[in-house]
N, C-alpha and C. Protein backbone atom coordinates (compact mmCIF):
# COMPACT_ATOMS: atom_id res chain seq x y z
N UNK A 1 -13.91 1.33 -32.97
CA UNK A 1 -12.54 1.45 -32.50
C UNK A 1 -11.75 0.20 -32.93
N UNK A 2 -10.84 0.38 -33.68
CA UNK A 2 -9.79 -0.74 -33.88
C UNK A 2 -9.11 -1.32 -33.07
N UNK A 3 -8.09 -2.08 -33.50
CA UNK A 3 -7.23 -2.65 -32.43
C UNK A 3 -6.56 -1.87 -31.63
N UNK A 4 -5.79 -0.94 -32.60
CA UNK A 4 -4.40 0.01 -32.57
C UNK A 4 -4.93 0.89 -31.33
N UNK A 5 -6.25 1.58 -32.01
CA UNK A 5 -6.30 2.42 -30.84
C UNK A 5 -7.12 1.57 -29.05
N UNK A 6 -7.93 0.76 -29.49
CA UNK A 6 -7.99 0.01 -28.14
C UNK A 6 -7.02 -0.44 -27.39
N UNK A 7 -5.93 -1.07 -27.23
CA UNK A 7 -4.37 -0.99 -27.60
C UNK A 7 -4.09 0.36 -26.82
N UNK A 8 -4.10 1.40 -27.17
CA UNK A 8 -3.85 2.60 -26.89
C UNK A 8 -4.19 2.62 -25.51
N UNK A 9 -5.32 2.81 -25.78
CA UNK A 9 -6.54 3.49 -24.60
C UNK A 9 -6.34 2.27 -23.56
N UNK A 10 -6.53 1.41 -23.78
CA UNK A 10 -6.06 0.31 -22.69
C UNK A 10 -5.03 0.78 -21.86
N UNK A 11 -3.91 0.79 -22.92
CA UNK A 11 -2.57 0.49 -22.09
C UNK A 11 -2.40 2.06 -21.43
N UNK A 12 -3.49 3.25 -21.35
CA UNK A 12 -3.53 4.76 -20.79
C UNK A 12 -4.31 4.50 -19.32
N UNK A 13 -5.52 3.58 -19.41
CA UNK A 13 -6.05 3.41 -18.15
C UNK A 13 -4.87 2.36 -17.56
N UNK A 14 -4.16 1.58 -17.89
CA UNK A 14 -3.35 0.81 -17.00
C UNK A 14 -2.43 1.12 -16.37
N UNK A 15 -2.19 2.64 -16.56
CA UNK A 15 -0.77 3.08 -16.65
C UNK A 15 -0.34 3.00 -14.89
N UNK A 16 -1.19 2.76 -14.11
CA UNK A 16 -0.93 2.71 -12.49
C UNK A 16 -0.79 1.49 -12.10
N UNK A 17 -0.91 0.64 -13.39
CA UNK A 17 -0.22 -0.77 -12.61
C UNK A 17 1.76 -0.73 -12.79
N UNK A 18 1.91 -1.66 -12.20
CA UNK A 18 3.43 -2.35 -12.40
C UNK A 18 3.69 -2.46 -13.99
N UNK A 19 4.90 -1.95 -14.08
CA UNK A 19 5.31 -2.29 -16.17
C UNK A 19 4.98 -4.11 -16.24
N UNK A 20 5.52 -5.15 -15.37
CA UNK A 20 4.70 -6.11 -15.44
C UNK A 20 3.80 -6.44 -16.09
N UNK A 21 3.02 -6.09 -14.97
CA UNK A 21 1.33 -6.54 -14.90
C UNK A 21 0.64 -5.82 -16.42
N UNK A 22 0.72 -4.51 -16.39
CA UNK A 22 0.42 -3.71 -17.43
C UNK A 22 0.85 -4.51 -18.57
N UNK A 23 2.14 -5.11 -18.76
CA UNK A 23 3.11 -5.60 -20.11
C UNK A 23 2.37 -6.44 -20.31
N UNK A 24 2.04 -7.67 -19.26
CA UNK A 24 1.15 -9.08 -19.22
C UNK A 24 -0.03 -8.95 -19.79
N UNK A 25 -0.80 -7.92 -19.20
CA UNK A 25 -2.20 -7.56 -19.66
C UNK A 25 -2.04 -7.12 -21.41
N UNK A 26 -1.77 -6.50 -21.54
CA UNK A 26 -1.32 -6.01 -22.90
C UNK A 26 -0.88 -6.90 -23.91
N UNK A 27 -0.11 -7.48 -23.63
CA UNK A 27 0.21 -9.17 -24.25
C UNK A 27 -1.02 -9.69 -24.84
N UNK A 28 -1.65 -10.52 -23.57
CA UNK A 28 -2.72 -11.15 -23.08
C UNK A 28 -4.21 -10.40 -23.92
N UNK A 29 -4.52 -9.60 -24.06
CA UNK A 29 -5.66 -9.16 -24.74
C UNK A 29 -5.23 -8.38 -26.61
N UNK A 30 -4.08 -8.36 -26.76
CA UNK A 30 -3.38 -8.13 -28.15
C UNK A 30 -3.63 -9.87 -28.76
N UNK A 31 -3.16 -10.54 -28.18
CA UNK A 31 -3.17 -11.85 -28.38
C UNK A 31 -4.84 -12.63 -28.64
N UNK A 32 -5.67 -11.99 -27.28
CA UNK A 32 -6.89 -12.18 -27.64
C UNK A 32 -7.81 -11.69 -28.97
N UNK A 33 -7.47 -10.56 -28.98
CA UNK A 33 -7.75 -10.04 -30.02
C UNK A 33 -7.78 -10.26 -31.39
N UNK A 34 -6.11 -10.62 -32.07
CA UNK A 34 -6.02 -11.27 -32.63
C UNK A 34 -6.36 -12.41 -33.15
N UNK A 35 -6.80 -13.25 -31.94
CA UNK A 35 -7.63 -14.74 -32.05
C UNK A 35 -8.67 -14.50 -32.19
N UNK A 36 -9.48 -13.37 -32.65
CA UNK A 36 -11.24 -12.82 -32.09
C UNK A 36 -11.24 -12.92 -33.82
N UNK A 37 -10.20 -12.68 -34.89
CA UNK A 37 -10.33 -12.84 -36.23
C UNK A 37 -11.02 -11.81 -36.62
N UNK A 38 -10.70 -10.57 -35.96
CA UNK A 38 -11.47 -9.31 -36.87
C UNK A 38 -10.95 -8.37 -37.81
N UNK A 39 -11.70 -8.28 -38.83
CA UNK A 39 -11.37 -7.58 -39.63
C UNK A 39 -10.84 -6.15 -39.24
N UNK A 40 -9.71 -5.78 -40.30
CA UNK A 40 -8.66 -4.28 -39.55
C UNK A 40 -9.90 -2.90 -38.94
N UNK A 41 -10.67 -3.27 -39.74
CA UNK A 41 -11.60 -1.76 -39.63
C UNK A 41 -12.69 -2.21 -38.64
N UNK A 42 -12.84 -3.33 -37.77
CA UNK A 42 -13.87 -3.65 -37.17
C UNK A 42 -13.77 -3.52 -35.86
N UNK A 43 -14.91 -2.97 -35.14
CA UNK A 43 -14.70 -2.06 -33.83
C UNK A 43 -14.66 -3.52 -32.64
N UNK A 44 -13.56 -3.52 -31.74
CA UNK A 44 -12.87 -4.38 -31.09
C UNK A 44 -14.10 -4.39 -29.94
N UNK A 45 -14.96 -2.82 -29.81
CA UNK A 45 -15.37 -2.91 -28.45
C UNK A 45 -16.45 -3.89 -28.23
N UNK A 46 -17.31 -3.79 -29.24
CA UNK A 46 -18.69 -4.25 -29.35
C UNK A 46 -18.05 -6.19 -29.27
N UNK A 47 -17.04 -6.24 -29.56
CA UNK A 47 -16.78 -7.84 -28.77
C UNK A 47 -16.47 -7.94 -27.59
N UNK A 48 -15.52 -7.40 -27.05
CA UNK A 48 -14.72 -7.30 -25.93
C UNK A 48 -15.05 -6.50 -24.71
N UNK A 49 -15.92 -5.13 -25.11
CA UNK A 49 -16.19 -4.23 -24.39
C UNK A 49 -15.14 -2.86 -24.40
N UNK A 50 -15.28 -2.04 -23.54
CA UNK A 50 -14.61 -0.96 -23.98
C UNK A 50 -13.15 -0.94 -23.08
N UNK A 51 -12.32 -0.09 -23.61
CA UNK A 51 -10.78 -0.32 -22.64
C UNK A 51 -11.09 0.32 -21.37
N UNK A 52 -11.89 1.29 -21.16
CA UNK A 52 -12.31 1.56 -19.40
C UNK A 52 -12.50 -0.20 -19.11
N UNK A 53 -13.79 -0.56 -19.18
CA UNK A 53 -14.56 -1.46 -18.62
C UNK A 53 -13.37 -3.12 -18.68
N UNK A 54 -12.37 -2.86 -20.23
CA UNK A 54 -11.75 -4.21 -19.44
C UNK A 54 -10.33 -3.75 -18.61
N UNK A 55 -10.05 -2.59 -18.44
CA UNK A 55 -9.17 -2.01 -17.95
C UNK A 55 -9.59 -2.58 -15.86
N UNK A 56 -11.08 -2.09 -15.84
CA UNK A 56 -11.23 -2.25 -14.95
C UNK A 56 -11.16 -3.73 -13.97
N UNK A 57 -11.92 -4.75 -15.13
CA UNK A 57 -11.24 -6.09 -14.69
C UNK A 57 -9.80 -6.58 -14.80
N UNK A 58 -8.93 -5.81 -15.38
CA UNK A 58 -7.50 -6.27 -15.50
C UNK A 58 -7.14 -5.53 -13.53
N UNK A 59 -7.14 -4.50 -13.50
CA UNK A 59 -7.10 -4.26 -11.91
C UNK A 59 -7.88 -4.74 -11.12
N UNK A 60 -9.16 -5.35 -11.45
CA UNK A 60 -10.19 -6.03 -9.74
C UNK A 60 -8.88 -7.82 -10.12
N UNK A 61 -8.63 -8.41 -11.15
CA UNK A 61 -7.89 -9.24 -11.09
C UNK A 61 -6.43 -9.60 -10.54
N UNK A 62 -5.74 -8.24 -10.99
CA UNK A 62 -4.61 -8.01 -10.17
C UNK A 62 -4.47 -8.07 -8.90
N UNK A 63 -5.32 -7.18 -8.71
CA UNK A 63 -5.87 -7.04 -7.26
C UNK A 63 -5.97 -8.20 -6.40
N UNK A 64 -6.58 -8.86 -6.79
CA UNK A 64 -7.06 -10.48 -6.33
C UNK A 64 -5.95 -11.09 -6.10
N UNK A 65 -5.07 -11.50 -7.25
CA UNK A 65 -3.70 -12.12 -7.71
C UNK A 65 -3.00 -11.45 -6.54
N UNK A 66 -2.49 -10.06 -5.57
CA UNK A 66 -1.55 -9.67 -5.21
C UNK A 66 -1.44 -10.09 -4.12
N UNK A 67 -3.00 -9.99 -3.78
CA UNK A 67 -3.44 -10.56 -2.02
C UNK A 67 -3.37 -12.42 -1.51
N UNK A 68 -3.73 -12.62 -2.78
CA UNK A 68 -3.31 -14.07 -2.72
C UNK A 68 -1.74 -14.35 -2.57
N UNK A 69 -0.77 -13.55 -2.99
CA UNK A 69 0.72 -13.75 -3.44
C UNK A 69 0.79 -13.02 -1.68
N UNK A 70 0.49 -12.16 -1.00
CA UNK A 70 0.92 -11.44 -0.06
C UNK A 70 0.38 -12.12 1.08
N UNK A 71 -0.92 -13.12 0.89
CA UNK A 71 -1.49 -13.88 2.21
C UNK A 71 -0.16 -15.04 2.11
N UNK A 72 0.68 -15.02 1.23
CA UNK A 72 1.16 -15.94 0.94
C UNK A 72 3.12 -15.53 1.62
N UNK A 73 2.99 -14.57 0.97
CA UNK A 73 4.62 -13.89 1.70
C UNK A 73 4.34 -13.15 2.88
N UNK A 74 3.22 -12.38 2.87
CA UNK A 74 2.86 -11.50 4.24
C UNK A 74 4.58 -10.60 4.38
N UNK A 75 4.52 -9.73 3.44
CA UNK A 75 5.54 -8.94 3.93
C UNK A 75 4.82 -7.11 3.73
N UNK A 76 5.56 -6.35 3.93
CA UNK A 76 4.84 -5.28 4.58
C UNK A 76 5.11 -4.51 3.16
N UNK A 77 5.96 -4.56 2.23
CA UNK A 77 6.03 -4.08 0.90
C UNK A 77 5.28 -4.65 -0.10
N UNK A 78 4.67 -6.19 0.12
CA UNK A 78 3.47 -6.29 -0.47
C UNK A 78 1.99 -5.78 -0.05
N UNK A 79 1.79 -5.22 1.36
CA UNK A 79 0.63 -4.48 1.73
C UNK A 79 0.45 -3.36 1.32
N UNK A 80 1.91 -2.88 1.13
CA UNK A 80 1.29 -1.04 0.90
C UNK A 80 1.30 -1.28 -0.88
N UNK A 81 1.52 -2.68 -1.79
CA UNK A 81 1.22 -2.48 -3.25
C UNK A 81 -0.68 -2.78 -3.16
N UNK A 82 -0.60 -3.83 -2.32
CA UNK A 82 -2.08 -3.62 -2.20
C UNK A 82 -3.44 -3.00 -1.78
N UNK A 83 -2.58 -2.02 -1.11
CA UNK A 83 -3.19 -0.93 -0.87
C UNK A 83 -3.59 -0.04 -2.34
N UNK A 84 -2.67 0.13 -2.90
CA UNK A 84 -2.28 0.90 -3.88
C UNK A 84 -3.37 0.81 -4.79
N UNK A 85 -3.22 -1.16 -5.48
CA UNK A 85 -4.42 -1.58 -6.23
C UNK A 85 -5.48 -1.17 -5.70
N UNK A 86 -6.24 -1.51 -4.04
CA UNK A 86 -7.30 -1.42 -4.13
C UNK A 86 -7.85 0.13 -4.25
N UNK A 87 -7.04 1.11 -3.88
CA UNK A 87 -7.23 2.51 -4.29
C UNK A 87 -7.77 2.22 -5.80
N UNK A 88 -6.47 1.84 -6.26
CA UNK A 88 -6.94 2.14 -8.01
C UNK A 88 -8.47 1.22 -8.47
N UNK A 89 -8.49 0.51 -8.00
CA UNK A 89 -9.51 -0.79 -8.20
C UNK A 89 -11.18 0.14 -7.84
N UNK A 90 -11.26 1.22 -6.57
CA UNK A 90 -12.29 1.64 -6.26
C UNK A 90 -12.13 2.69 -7.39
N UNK A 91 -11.06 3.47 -7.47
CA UNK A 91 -11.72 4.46 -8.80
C UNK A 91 -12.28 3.64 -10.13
N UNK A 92 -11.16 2.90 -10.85
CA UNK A 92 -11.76 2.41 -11.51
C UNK A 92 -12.99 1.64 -11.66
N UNK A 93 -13.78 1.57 -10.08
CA UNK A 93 -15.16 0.58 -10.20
C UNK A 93 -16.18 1.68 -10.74
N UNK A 94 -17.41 1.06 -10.90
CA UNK A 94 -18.57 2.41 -11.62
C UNK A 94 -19.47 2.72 -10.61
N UNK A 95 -18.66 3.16 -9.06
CA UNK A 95 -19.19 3.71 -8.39
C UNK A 95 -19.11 5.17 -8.79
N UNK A 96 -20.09 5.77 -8.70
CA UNK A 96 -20.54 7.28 -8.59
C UNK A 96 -18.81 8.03 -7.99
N UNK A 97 -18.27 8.78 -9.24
CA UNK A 97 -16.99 9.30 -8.43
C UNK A 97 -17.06 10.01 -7.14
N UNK A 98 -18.31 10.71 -6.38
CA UNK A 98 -18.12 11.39 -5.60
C UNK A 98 -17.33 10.91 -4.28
N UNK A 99 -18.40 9.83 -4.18
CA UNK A 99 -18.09 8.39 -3.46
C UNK A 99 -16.94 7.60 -3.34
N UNK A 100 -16.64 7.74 -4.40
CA UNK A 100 -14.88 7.00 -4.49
C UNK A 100 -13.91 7.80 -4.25
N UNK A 101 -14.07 9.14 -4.58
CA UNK A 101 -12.82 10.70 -4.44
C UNK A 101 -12.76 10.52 -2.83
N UNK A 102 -14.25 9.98 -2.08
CA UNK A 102 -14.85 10.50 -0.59
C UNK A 102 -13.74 9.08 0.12
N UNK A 103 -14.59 7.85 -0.72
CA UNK A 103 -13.37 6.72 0.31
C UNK A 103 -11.74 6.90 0.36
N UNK A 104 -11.49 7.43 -1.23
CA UNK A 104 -9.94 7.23 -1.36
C UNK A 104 -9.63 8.53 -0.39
N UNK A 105 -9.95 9.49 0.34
CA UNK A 105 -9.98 10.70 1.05
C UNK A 105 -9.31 10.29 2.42
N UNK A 106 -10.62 9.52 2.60
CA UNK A 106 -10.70 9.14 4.12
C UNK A 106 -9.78 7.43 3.82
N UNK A 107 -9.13 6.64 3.28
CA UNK A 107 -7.98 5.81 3.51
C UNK A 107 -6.71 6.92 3.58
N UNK A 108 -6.37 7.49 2.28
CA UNK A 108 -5.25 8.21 2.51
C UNK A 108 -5.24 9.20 4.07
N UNK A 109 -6.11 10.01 3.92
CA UNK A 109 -5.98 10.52 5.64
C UNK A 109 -5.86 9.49 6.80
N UNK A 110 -6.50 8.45 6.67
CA UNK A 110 -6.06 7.45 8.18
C UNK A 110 -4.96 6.82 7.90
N UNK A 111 -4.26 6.63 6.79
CA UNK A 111 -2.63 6.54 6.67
C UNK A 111 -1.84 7.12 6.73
N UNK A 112 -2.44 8.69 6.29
CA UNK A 112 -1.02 9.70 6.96
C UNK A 112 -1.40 10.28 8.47
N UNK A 113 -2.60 10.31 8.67
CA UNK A 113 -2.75 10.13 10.86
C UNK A 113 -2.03 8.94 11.04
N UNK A 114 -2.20 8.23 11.14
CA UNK A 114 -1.40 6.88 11.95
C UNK A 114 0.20 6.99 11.43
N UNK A 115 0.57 7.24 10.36
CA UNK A 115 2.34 6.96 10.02
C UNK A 115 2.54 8.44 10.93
N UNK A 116 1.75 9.71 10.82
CA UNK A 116 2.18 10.79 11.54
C UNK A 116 2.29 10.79 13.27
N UNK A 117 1.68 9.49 13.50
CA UNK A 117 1.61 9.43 15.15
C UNK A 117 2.82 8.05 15.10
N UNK A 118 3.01 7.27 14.55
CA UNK A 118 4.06 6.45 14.13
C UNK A 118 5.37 6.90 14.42
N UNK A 119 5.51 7.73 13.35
CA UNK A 119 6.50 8.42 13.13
C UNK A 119 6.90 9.83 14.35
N UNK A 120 5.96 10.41 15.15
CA UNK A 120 6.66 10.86 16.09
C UNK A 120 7.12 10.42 17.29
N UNK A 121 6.56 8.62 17.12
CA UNK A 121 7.07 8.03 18.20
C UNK A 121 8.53 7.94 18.49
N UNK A 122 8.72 7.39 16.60
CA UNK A 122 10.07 6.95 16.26
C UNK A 122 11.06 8.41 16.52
N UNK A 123 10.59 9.22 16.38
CA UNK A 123 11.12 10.86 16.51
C UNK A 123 11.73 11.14 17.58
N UNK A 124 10.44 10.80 18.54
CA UNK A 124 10.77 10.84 19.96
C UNK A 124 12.00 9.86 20.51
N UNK A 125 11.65 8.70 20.35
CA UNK A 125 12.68 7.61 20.74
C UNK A 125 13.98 8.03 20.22
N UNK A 126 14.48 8.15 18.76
CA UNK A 126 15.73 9.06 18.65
C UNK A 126 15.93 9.98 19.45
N UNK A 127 15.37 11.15 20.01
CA UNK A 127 15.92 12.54 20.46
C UNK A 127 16.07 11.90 21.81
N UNK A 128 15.69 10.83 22.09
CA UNK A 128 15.86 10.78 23.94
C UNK A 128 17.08 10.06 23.85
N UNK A 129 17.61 8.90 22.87
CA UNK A 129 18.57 8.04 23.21
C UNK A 129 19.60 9.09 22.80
N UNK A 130 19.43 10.47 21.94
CA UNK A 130 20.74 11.58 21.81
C UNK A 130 20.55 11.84 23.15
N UNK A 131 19.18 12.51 23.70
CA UNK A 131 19.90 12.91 25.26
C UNK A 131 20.09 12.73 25.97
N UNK A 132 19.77 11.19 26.17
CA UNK A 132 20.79 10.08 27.27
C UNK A 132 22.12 10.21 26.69
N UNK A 133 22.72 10.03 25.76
CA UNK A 133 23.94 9.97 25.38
C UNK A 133 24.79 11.13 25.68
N UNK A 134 23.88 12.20 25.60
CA UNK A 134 24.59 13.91 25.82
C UNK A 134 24.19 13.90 27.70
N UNK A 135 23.84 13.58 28.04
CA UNK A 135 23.48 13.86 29.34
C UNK A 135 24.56 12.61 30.24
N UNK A 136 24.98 11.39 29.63
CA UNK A 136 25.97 10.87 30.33
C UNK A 136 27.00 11.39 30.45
N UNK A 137 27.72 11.93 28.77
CA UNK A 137 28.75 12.22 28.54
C UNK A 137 29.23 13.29 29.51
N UNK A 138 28.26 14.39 29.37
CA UNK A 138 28.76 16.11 30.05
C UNK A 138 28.35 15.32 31.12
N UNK A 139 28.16 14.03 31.59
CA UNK A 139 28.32 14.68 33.95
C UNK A 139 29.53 13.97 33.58
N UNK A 140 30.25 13.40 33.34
CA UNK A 140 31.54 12.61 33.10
C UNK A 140 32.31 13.67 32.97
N UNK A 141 32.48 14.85 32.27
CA UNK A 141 33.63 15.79 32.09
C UNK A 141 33.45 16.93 33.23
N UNK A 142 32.40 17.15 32.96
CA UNK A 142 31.94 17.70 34.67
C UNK A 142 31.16 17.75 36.29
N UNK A 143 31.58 17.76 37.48
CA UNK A 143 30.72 17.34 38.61
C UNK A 143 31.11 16.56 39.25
N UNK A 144 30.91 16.44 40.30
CA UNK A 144 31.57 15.37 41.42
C UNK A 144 31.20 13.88 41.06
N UNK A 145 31.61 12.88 41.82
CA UNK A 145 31.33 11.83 41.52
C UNK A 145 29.74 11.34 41.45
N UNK A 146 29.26 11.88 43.36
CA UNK A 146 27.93 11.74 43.13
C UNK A 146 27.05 11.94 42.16
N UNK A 147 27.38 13.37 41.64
CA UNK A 147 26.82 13.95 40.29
C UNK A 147 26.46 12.91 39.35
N UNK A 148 28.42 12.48 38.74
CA UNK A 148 28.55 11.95 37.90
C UNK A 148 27.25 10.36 38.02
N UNK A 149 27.69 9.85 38.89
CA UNK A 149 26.65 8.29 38.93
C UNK A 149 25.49 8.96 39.11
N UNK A 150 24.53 9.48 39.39
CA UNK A 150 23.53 9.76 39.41
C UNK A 150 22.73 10.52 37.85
N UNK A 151 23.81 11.15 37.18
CA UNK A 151 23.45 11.35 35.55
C UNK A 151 23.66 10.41 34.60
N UNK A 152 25.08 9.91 34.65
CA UNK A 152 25.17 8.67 33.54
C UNK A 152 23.80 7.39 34.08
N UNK A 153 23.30 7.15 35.12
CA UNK A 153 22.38 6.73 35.70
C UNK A 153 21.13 7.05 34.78
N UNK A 154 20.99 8.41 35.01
CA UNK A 154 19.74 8.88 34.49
C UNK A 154 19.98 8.75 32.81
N UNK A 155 20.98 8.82 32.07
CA UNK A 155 21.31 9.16 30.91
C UNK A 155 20.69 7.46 30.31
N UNK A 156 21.37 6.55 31.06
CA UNK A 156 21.58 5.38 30.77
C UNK A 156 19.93 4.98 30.68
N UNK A 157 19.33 4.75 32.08
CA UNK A 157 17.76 5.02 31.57
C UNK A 157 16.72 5.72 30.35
N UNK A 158 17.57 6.85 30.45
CA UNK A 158 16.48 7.81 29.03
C UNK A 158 17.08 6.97 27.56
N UNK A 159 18.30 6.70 27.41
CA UNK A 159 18.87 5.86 25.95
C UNK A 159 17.80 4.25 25.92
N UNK A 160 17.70 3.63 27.51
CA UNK A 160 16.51 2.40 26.94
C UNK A 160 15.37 2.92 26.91
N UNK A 161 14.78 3.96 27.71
CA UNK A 161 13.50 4.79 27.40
C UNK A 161 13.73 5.01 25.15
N UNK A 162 14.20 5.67 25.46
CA UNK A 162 14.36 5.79 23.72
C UNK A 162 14.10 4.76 23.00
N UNK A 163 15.51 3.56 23.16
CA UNK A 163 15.63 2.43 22.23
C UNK A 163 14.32 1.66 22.25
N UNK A 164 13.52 2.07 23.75
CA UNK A 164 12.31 1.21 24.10
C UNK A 164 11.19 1.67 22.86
N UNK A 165 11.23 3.31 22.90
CA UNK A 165 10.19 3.91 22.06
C UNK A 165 10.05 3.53 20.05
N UNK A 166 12.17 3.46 19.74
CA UNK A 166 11.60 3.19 18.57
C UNK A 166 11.52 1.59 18.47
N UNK A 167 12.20 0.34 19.11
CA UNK A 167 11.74 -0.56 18.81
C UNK A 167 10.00 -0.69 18.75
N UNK A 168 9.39 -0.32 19.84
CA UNK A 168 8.04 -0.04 20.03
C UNK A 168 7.43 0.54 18.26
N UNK A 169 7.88 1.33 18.25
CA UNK A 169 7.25 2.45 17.10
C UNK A 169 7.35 1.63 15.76
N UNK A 170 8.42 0.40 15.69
CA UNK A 170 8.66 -0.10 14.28
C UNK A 170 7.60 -1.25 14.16
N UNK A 171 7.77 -1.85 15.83
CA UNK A 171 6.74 -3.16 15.83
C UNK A 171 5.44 -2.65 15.37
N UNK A 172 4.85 -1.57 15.95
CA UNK A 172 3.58 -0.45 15.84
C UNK A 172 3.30 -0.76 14.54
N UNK A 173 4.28 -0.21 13.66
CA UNK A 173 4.31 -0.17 11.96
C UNK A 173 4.20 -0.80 11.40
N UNK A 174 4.64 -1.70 11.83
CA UNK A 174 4.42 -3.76 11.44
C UNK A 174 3.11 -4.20 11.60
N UNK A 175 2.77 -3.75 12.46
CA UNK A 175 1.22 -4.63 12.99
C UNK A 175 0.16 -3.76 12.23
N UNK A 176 0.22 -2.58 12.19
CA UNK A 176 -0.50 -1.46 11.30
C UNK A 176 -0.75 -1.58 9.80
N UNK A 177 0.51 -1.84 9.15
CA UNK A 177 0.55 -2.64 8.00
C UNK A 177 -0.23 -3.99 7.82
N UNK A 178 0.27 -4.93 8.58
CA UNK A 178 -0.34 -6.37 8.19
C UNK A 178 -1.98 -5.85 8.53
N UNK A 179 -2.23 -5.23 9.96
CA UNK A 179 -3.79 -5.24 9.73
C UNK A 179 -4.39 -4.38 8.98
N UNK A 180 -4.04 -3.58 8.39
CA UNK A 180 -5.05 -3.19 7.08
C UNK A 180 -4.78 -4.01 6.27
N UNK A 181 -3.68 -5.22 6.04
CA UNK A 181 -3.23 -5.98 4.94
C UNK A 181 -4.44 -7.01 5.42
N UNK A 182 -5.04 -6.96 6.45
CA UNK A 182 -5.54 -8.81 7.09
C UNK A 182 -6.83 -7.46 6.69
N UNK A 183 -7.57 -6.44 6.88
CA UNK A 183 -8.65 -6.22 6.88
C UNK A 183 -9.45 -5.96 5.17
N UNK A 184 -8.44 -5.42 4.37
CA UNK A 184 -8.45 -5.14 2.75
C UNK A 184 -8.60 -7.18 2.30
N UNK A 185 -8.19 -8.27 3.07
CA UNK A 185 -8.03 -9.65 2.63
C UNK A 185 -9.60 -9.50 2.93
N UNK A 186 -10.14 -9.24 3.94
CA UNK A 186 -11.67 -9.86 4.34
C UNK A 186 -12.62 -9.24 3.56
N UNK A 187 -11.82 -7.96 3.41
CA UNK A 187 -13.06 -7.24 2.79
C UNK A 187 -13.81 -7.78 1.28
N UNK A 188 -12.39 -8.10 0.98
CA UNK A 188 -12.44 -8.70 -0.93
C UNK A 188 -12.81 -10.08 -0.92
N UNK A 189 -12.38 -10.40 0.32
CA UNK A 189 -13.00 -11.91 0.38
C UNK A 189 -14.64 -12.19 0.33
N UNK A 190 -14.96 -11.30 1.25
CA UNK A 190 -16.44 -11.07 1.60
C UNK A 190 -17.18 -10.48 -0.07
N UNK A 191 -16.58 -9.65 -0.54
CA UNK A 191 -17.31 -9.36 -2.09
C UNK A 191 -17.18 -10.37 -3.27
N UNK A 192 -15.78 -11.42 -2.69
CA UNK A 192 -15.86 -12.81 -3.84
C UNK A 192 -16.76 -13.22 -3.46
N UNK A 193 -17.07 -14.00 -2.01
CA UNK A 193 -18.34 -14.66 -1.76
C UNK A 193 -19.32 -14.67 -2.43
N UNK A 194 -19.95 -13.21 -1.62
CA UNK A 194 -21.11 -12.36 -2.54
C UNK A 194 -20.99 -12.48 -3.63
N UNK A 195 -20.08 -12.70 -5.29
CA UNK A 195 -20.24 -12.54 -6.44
C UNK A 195 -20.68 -14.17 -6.47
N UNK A 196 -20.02 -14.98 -5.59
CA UNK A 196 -20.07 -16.79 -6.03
C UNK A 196 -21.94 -16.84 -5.78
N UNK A 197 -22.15 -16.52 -4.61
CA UNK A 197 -23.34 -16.45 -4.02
C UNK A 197 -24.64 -16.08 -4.76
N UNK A 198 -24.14 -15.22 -5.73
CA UNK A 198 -24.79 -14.49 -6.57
C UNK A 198 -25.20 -15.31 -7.86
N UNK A 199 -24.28 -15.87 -8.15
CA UNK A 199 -24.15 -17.18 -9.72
C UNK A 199 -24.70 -18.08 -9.56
């Protein structure tokens, strides 16, 4: 395999990173390559290895790189990119696909259970602060006074019942995020170890 098409095939397994990262990588091993001094017709792999196999260290590296940048900003749009990598990072490892189809299964399902119980919190908390709001308004146009203070009363309660549920439901989302963001940090941490441990 030549350059051109290693080149190719590379930049086909990368295609789930960031145009970035992908652009960088691509750079970065065109460049290597070039410095490797091989002749046009001489197969790139048998130096370098094949574009699966360095495809796969360009994502366990990224990977590494994102969590370091995110232990570092800790914001909740860098957890769900690292989520993302380490999805891509387990397919691309040379675990047995059954195994990897089976983990990436069971992450995606405990992310859409939890955003689906999340999210009907936040659901809920909207529809109550509408029917505190509808339930003050109509005793105000209609009903005696008693009426009236005793609903805008109740109305007024169900709108902080609400506001209570989605502030609740966003903090929820926050903490849900960072800790799979703090548990995906230990996990990779614990397999650097193990590789240092190993050398």
């Amino acid at each position: 395999m030549n350059k051109q098409e290693f080149m190719q095939k590379l930049e086909h397994y990368l295609r789930h990173l960031t145009d970035d990262d992908a652009q960088d990588a691509l750079e970065y091993y065109s460049e290597y390559i070039d410095d490797l001094g091989l002749a046009p017709d001489e197969d790139v792999c048998a130096r370098i290895g094949t574009p699966r196999e360095v495809s796969r260290q360009i994502i366990a590296q990224t990977t590494e790189r994102k969590i370091s940048e995110q232990t570092e900003k800790n914001t909740v749009r860098g957890s769900g990119s690292i989520l993302w990598l380490t999805i891509l990072g387990i397919c691309a490892s040379p675990i047995a696909l059954p195994i990897s189809i089976a983990l990436v299964v069971i992450v995606i399902a405990l992310i859409i259970t939890i955003g689906s119980i999340l999210l009907s919190f936040f659901v809920a908390g909207c529809a109550m602060v509408l029917a505190g709001i509808a339930l003050a308004l109509l005793s105000i146009i209609s009903g005696s006074v008693g009426q009236v203070f005793v609903c805008v009363g109740c109305g007024i309660f169900i709108i902080g019942l609400g506001i209570l549920f989605v502030m609740g439901s966003a903090k929820l989302t926050s903490l849900t995020v960072h800790g799979l963001s703090a548990l995906l940090n230990k996990a990779i941490a614990k397999r650097r170890q193990k590789k240092e441990d190993l050398q």
